[in-house]
N, C-alpha and C. Protein backbone atom coordinates (compact mmCIF):
# COMPACT_ATOMS: atom_id res chain seq x y z
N UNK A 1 126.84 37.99 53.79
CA UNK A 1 127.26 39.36 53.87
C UNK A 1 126.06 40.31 53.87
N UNK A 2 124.86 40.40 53.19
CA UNK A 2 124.30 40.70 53.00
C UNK A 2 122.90 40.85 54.46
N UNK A 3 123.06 39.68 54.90
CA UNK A 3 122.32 39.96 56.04
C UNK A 3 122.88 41.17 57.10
N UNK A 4 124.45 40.42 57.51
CA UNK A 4 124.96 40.94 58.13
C UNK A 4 124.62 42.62 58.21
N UNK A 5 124.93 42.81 56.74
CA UNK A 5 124.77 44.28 56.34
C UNK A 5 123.51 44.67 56.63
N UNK A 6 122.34 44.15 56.94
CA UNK A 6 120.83 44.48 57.19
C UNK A 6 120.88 44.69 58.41
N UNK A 7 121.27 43.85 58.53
CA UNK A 7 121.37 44.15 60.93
C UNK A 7 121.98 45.51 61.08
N UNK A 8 123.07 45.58 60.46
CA UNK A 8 123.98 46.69 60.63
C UNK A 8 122.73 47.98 60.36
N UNK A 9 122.57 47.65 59.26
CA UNK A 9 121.35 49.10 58.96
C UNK A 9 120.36 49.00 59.78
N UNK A 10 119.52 47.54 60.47
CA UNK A 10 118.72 48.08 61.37
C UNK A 10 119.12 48.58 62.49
N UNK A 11 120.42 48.29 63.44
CA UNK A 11 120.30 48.45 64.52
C UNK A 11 120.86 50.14 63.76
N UNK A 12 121.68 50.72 63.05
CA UNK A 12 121.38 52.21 62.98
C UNK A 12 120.45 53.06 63.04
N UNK A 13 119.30 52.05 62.68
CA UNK A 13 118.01 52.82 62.42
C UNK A 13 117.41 52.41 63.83
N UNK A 14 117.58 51.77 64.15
CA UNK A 14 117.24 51.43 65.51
C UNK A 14 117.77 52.99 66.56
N UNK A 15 118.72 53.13 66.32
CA UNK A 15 119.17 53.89 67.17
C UNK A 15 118.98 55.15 66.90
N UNK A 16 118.77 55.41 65.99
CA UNK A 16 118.52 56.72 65.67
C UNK A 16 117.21 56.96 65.82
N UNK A 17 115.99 55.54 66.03
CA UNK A 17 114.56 56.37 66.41
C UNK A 17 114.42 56.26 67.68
N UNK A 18 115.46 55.34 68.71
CA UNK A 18 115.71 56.20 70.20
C UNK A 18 116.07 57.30 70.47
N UNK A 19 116.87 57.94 69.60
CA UNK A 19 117.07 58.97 69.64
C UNK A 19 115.91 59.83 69.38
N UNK A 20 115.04 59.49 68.65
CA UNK A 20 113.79 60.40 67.95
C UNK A 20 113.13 60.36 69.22
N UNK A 21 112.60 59.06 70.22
CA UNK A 21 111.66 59.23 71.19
C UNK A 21 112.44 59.53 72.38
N UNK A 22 113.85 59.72 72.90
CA UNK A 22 114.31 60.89 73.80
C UNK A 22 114.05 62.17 73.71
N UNK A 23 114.26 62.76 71.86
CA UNK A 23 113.59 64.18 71.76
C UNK A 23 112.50 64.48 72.17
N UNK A 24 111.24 63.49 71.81
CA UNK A 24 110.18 63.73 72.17
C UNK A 24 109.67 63.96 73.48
N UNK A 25 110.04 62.86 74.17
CA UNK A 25 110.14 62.70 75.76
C UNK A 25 110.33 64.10 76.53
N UNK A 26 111.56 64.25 75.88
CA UNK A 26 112.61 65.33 76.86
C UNK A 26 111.45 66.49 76.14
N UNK A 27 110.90 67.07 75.04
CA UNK A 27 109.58 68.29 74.49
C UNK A 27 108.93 67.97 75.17
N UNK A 28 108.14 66.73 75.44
CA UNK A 28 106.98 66.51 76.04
C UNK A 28 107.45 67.04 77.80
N UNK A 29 108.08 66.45 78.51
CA UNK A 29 108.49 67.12 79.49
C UNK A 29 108.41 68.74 79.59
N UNK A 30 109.37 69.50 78.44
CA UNK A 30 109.06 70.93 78.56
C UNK A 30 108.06 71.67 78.40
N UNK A 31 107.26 71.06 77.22
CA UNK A 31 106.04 71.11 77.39
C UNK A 31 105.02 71.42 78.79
N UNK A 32 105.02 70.78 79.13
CA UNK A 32 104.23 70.01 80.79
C UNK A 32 105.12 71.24 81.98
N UNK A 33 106.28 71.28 81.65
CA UNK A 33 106.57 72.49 82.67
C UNK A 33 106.22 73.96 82.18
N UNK A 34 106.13 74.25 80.84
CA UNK A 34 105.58 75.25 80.54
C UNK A 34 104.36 75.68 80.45
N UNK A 35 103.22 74.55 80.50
CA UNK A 35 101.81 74.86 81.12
C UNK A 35 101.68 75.25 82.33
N UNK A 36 102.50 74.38 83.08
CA UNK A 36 102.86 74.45 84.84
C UNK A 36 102.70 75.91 85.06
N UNK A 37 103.96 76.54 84.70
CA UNK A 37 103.98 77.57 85.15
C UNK A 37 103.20 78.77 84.79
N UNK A 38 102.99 78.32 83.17
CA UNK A 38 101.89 79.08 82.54
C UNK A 38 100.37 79.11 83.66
N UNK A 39 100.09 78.41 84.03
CA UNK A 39 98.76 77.82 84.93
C UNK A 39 99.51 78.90 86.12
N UNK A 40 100.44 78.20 86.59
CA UNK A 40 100.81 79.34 88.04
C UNK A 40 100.41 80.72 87.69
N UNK A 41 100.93 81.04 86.78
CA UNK A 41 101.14 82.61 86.69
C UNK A 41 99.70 82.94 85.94
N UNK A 42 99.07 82.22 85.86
CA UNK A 42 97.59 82.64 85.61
C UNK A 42 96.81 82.66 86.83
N UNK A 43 96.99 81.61 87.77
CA UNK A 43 96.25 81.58 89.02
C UNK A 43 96.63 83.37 89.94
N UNK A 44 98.07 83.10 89.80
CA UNK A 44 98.43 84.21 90.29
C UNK A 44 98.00 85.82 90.19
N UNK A 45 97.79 86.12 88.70
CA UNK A 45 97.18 86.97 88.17
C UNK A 45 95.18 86.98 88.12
N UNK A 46 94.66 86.00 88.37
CA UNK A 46 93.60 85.92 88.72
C UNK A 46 93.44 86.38 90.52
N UNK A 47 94.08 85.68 91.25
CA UNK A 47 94.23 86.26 92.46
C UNK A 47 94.53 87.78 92.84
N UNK A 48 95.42 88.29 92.18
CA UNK A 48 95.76 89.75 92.06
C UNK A 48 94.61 90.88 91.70
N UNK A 49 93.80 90.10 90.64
CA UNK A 49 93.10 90.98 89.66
C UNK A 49 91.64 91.04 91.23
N UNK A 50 91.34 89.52 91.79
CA UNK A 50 90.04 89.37 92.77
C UNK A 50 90.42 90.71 93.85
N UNK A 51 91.51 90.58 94.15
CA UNK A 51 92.10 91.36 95.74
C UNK A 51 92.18 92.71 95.16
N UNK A 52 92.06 93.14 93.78
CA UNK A 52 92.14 94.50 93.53
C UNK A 52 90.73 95.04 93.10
N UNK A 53 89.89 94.07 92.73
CA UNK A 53 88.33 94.14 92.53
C UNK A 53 88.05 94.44 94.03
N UNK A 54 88.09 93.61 94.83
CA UNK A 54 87.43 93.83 96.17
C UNK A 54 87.73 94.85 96.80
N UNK A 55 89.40 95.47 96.73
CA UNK A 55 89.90 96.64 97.22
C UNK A 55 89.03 97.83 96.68
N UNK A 56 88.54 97.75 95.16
CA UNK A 56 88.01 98.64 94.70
C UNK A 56 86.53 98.86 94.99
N UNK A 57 85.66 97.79 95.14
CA UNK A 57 84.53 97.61 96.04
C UNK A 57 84.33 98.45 96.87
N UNK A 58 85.35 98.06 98.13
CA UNK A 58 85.58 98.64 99.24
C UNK A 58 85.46 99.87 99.15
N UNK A 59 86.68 100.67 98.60
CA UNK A 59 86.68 101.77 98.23
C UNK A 59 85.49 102.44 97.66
N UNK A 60 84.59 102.06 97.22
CA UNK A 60 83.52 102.17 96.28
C UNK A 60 82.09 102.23 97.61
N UNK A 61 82.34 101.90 98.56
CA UNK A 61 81.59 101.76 99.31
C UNK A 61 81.59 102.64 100.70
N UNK A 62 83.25 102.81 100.51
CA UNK A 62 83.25 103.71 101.80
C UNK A 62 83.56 105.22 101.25
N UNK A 63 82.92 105.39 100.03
CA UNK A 63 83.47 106.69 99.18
C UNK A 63 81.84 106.83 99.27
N UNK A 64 80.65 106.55 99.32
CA UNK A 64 79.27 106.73 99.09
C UNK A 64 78.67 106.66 100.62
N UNK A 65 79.32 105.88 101.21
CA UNK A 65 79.25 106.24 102.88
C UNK A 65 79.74 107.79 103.50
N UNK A 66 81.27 108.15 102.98
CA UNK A 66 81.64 109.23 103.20
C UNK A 66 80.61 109.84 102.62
N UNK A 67 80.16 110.05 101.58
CA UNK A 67 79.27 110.90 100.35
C UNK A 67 78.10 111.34 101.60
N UNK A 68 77.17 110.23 101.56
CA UNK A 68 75.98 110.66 102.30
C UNK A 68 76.01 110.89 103.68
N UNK A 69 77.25 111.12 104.16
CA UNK A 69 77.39 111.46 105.66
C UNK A 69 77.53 112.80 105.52
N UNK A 70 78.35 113.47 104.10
CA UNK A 70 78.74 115.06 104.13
C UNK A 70 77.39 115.42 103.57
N UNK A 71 76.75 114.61 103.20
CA UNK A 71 75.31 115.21 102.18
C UNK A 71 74.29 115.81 103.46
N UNK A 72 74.61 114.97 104.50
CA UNK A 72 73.64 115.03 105.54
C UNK A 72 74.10 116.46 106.75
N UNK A 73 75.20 116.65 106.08
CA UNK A 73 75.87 118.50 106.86
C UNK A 73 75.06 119.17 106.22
N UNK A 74 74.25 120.00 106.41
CA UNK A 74 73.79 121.40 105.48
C UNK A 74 74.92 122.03 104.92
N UNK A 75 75.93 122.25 105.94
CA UNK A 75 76.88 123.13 105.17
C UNK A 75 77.97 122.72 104.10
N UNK A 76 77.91 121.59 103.91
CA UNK A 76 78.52 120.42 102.80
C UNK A 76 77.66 119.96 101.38
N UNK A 77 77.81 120.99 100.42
CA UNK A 77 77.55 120.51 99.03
C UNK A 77 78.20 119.45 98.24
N UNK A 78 77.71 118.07 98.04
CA UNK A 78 78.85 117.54 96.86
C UNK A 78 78.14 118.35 95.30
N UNK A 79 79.56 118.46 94.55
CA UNK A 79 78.74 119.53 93.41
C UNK A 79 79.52 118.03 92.35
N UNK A 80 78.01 118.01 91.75
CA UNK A 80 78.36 117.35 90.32
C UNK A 80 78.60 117.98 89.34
N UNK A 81 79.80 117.30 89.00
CA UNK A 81 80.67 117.76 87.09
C UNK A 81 81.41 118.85 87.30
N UNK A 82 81.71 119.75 86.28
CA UNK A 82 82.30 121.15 86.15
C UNK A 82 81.70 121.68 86.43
């Protein structure tokens, strides 16, 4: 009787730490998709941030081009500050 009764308790315990490494499995999985996308949406925002640096460049370049083309009118002051 006594054995019997041991089997009985292992295979419960048996089953219940399959159950423990499905939880894990199935976290570890969500895990791994939540870097995923975490990573996407970082690439993404790195891309955004380059294309708005360079836009601003740009801008930055054809604002000092405009500058010294009106500098070069006599009749065109740029006035610095207040």
């Amino acid at each position: 009787m006594e054995k019997d009764h041991l089997e009985i308790l292992l295979e419960d315990i048996r089953g219940k730490f399959d159950l423990v490494l499905e939880g894990h499995d199935a976290l570890r999985q969500e895990i791994r998709e939540a870097r995923q996308s975490s990573d996407d949406k970082h690439d993404q925002t790195a891309f955004l941030l380059q294309a708005l640096n360079d836009k601003i460049d740009r801008v930055a370049t054809e604002l000092t081009a405009h500058r010294a083309d009106t500098e070069a009118h006599q009749l065109y002051r740029v006035k610095e500050g207040p």
